[in-house]
N, C-alpha and C. Protein backbone atom coordinates (compact mmCIF):
# COMPACT_ATOMS: atom_id res chain seq x y z
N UNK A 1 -10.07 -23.55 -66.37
CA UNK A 1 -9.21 -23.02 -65.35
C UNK A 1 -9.46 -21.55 -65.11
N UNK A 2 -10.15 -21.03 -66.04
CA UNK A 2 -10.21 -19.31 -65.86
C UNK A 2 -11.37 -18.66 -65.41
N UNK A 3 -12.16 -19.77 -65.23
CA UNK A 3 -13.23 -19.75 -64.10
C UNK A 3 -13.20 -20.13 -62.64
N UNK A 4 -12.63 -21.21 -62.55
CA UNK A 4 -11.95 -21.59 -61.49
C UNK A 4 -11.19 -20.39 -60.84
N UNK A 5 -10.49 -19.66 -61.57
CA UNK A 5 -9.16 -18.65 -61.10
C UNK A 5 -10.22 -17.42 -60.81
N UNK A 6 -11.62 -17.10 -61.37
CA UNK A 6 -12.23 -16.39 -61.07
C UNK A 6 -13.18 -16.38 -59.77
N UNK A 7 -13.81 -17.43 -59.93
CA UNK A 7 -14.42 -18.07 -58.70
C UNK A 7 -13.19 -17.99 -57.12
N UNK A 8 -12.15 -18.22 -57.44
CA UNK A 8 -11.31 -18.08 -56.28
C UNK A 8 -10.45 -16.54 -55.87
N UNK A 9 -10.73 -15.87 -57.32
CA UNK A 9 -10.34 -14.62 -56.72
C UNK A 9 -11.47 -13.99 -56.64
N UNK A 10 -12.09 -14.42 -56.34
CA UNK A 10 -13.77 -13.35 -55.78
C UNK A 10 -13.96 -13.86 -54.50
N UNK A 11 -14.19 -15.02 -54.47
CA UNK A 11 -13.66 -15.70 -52.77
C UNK A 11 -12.88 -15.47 -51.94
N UNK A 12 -11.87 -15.27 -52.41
CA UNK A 12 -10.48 -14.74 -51.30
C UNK A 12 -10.47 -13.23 -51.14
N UNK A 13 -11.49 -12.50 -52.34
CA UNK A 13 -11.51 -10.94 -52.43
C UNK A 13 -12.63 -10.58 -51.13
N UNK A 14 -13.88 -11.97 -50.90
CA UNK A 14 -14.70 -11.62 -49.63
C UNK A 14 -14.09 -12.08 -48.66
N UNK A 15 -13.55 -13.31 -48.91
CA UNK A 15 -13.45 -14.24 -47.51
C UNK A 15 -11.96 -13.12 -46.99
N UNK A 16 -11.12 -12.57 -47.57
CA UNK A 16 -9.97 -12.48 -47.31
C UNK A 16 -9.79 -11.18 -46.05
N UNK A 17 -11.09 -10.09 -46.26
CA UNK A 17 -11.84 -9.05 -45.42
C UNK A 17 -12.18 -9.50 -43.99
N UNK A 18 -12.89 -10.27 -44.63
CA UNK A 18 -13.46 -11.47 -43.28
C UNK A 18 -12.81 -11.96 -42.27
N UNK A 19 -11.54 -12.33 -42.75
CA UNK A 19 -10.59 -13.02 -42.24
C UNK A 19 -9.65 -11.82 -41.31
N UNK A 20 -9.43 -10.92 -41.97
CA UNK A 20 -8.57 -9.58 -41.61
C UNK A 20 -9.69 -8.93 -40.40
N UNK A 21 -10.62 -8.72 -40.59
CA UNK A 21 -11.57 -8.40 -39.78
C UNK A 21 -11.12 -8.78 -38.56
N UNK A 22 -11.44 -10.48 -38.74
CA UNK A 22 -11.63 -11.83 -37.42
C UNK A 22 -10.75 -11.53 -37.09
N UNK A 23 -9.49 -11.75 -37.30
CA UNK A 23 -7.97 -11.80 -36.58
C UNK A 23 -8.10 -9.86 -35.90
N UNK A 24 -8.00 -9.46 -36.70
CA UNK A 24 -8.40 -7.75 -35.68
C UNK A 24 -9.20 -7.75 -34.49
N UNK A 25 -10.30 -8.21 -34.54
CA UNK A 25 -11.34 -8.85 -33.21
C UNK A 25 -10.39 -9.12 -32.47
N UNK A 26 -9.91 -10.74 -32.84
CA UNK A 26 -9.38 -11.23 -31.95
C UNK A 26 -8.34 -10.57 -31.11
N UNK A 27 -7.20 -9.57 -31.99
CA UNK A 27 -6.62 -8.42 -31.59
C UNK A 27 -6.64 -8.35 -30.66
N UNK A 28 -8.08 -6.89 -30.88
CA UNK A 28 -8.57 -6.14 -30.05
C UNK A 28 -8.99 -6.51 -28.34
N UNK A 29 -9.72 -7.79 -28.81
CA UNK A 29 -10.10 -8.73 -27.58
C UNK A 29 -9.00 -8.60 -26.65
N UNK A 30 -7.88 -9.63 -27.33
CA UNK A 30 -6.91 -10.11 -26.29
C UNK A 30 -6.44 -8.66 -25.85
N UNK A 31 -6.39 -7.88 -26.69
CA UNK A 31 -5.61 -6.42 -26.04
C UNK A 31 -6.57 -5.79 -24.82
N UNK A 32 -7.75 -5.58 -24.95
CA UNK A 32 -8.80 -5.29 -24.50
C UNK A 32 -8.53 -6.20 -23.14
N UNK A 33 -8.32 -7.71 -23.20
CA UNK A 33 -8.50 -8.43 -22.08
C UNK A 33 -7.55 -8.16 -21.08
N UNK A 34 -5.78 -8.03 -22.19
CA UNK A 34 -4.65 -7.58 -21.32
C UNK A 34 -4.70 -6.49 -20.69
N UNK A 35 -5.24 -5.22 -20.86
CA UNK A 35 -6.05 -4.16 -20.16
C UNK A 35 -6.86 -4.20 -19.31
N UNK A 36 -7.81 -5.24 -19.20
CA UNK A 36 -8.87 -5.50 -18.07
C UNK A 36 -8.20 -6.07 -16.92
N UNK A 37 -6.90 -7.52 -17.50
CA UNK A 37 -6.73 -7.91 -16.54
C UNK A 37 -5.22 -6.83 -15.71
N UNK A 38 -4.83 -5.83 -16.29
CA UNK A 38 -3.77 -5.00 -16.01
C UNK A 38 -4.71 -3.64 -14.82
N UNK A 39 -5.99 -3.67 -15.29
CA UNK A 39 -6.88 -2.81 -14.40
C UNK A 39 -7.20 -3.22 -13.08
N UNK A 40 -6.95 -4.43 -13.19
CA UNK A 40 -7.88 -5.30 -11.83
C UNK A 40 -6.72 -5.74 -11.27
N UNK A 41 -5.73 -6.11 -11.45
CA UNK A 41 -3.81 -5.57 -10.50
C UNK A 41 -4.08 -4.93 -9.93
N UNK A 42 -3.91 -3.45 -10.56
CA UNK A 42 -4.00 -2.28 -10.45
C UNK A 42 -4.71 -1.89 -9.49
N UNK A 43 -6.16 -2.34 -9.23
CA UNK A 43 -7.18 -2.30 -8.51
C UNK A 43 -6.89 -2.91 -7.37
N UNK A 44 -6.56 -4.06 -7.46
CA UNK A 44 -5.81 -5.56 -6.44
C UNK A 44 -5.29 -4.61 -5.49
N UNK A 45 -3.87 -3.79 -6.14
CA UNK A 45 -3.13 -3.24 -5.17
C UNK A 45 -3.11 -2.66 -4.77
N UNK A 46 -4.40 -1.60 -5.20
CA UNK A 46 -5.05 -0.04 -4.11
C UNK A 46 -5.79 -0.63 -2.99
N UNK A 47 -6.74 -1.76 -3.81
CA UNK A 47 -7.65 -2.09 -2.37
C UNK A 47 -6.33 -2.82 -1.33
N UNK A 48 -5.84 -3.40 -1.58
CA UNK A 48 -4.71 -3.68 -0.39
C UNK A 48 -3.97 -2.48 0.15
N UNK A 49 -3.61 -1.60 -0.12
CA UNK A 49 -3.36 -0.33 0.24
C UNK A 49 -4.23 0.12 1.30
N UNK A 50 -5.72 0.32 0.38
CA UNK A 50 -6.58 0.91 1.61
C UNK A 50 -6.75 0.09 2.62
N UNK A 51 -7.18 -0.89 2.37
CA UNK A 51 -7.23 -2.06 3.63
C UNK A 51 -6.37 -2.06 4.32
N UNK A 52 -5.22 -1.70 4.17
CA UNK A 52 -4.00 -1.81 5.31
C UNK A 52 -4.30 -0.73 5.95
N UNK A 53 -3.91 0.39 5.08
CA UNK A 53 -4.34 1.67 5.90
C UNK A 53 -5.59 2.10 6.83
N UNK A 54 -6.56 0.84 6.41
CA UNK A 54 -7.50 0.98 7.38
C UNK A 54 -7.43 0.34 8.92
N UNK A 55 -6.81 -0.68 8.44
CA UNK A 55 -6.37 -1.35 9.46
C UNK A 55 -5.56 -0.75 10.38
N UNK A 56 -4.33 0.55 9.80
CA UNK A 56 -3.77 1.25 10.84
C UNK A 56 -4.34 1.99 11.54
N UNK A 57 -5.56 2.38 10.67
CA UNK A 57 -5.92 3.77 11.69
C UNK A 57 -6.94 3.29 12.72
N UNK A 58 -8.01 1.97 12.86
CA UNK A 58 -8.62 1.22 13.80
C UNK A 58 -7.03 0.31 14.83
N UNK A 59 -6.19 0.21 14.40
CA UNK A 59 -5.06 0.22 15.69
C UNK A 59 -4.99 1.61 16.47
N UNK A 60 -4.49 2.43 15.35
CA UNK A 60 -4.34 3.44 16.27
C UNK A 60 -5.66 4.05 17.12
N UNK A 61 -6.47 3.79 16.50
CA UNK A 61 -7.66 4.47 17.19
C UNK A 61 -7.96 3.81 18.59
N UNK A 62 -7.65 2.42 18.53
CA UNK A 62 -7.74 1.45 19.21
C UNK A 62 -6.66 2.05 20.88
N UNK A 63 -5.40 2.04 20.40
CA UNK A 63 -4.72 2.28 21.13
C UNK A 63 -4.56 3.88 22.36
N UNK A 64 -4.97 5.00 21.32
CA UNK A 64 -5.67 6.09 21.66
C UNK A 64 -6.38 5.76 22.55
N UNK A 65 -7.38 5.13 22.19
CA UNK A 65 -8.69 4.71 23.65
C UNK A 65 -7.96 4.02 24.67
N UNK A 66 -7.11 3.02 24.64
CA UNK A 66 -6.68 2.58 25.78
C UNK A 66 -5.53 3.89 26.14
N UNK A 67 -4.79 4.81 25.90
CA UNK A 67 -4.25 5.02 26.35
C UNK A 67 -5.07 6.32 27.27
N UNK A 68 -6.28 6.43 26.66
CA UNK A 68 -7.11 7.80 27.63
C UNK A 68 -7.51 6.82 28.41
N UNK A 69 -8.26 5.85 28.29
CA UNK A 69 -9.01 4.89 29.58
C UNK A 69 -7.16 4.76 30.57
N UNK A 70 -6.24 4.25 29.88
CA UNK A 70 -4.89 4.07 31.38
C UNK A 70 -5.03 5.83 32.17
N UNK A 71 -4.94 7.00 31.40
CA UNK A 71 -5.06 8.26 31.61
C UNK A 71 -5.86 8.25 32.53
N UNK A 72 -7.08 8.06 32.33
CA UNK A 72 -8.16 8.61 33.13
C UNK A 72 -8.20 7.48 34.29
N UNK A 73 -7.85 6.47 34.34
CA UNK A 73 -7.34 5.96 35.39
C UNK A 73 -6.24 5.90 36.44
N UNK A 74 -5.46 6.37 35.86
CA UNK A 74 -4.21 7.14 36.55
C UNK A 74 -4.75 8.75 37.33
N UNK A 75 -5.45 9.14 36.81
CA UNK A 75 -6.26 10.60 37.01
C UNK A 75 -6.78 10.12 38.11
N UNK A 76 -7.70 8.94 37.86
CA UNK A 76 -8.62 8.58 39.21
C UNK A 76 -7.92 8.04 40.59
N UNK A 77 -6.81 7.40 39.95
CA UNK A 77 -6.48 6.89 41.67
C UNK A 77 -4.94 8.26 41.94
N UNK A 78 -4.21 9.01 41.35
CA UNK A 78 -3.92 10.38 41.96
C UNK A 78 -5.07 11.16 42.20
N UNK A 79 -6.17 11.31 42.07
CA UNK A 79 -7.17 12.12 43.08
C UNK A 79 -7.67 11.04 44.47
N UNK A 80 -7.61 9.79 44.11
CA UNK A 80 -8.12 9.38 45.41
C UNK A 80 -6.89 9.33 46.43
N UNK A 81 -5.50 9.02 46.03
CA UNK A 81 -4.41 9.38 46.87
C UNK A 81 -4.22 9.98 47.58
N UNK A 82 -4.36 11.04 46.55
CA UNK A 82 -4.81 12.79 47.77
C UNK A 82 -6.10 13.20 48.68
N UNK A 83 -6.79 12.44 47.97
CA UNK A 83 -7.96 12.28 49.44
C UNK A 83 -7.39 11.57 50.41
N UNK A 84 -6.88 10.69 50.56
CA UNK A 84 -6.30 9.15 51.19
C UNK A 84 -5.41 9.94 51.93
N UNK A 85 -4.28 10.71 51.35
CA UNK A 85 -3.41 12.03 52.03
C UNK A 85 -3.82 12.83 52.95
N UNK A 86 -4.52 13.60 52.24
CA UNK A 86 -5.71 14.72 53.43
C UNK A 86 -6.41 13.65 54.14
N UNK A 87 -6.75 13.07 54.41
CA UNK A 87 -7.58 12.22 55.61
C UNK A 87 -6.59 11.45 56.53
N UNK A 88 -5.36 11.00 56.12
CA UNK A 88 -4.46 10.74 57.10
C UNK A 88 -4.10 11.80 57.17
N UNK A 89 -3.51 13.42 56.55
CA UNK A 89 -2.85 14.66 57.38
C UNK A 89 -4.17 15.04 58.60
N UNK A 90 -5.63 14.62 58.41
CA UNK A 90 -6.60 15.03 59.06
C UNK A 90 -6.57 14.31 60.46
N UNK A 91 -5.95 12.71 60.04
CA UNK A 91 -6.22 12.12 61.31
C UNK A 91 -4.78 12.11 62.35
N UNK A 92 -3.60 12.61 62.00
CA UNK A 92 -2.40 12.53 62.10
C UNK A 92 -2.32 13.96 62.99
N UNK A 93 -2.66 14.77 61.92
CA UNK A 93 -1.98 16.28 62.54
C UNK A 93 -3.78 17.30 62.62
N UNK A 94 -4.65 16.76 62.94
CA UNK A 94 -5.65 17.14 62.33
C UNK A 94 -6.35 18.61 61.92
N UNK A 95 -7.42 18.72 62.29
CA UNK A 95 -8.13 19.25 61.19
C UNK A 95 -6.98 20.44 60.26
N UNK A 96 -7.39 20.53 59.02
CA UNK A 96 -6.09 21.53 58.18
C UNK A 96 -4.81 20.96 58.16
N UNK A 97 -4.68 19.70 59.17
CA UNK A 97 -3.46 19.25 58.33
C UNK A 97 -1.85 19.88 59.04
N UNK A 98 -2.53 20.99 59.78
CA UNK A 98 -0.90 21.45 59.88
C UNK A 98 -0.58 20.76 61.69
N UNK A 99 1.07 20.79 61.46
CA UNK A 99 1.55 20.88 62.68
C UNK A 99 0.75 21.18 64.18
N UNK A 100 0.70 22.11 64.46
CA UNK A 100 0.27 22.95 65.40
C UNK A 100 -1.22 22.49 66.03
N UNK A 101 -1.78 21.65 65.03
CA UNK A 101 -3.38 20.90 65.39
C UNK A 101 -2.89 19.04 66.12
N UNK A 102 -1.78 18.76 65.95
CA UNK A 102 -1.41 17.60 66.30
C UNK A 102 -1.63 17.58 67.81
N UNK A 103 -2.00 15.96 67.82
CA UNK A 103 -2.77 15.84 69.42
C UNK A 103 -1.73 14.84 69.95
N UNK A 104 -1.70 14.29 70.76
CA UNK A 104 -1.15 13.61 71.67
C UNK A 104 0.19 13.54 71.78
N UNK A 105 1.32 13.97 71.01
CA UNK A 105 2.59 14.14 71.21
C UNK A 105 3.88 14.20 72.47
């Protein structure tokens, strides 16, 4: 028996390291993993962040352009109005427009 008791406390004196080791690994791992997968959330919810925010600023950019293209179209037909204006004050009251040039009255 006192070989036996020797043989098993020299065994449990390596294996028992071994064992303390493994389970620490394993630890570390799962801790390590709960961190990786707590990084990539983390990550999850910035890139959704930026992505949104990108998405606002191609609206707004979007909308900007249409509102200079309505602008510059509004620009274009008040200048042709006023041509359209002066050419009926031309044919109405003519040339210059004023009173005093009016024909057939």
């Amino acid at each position: 028996q006192a070989s036996c008791r020797a043989i098993s406390s020299s065994s449990t004196a390596t294996i028992l390291p071994a064992l303390i080791s493994s389970f620490l690994s394993q630890a570390d791992l799962s801790w390590y993993d709960g961190e990786q997968r707590q990084r990539e959330a983390v990550l999850a919810v910035e890139r959704a962040r930026v992505d949104a925010a990108l998405e606002a600023g191609r609206r707004q950019l979007a909308d900007a352009e249409a509102d200079a293209r309505l602008a510059s179209g509004q620009a274009a037909l008040v200048e042709r109005r006023r041509e359209l204006e002066r050419v009926n004050a031309e044919q109405v009251w003519g040339p210059g427009g004023s009173v005093c040039g009016r024909r057939g009255g």
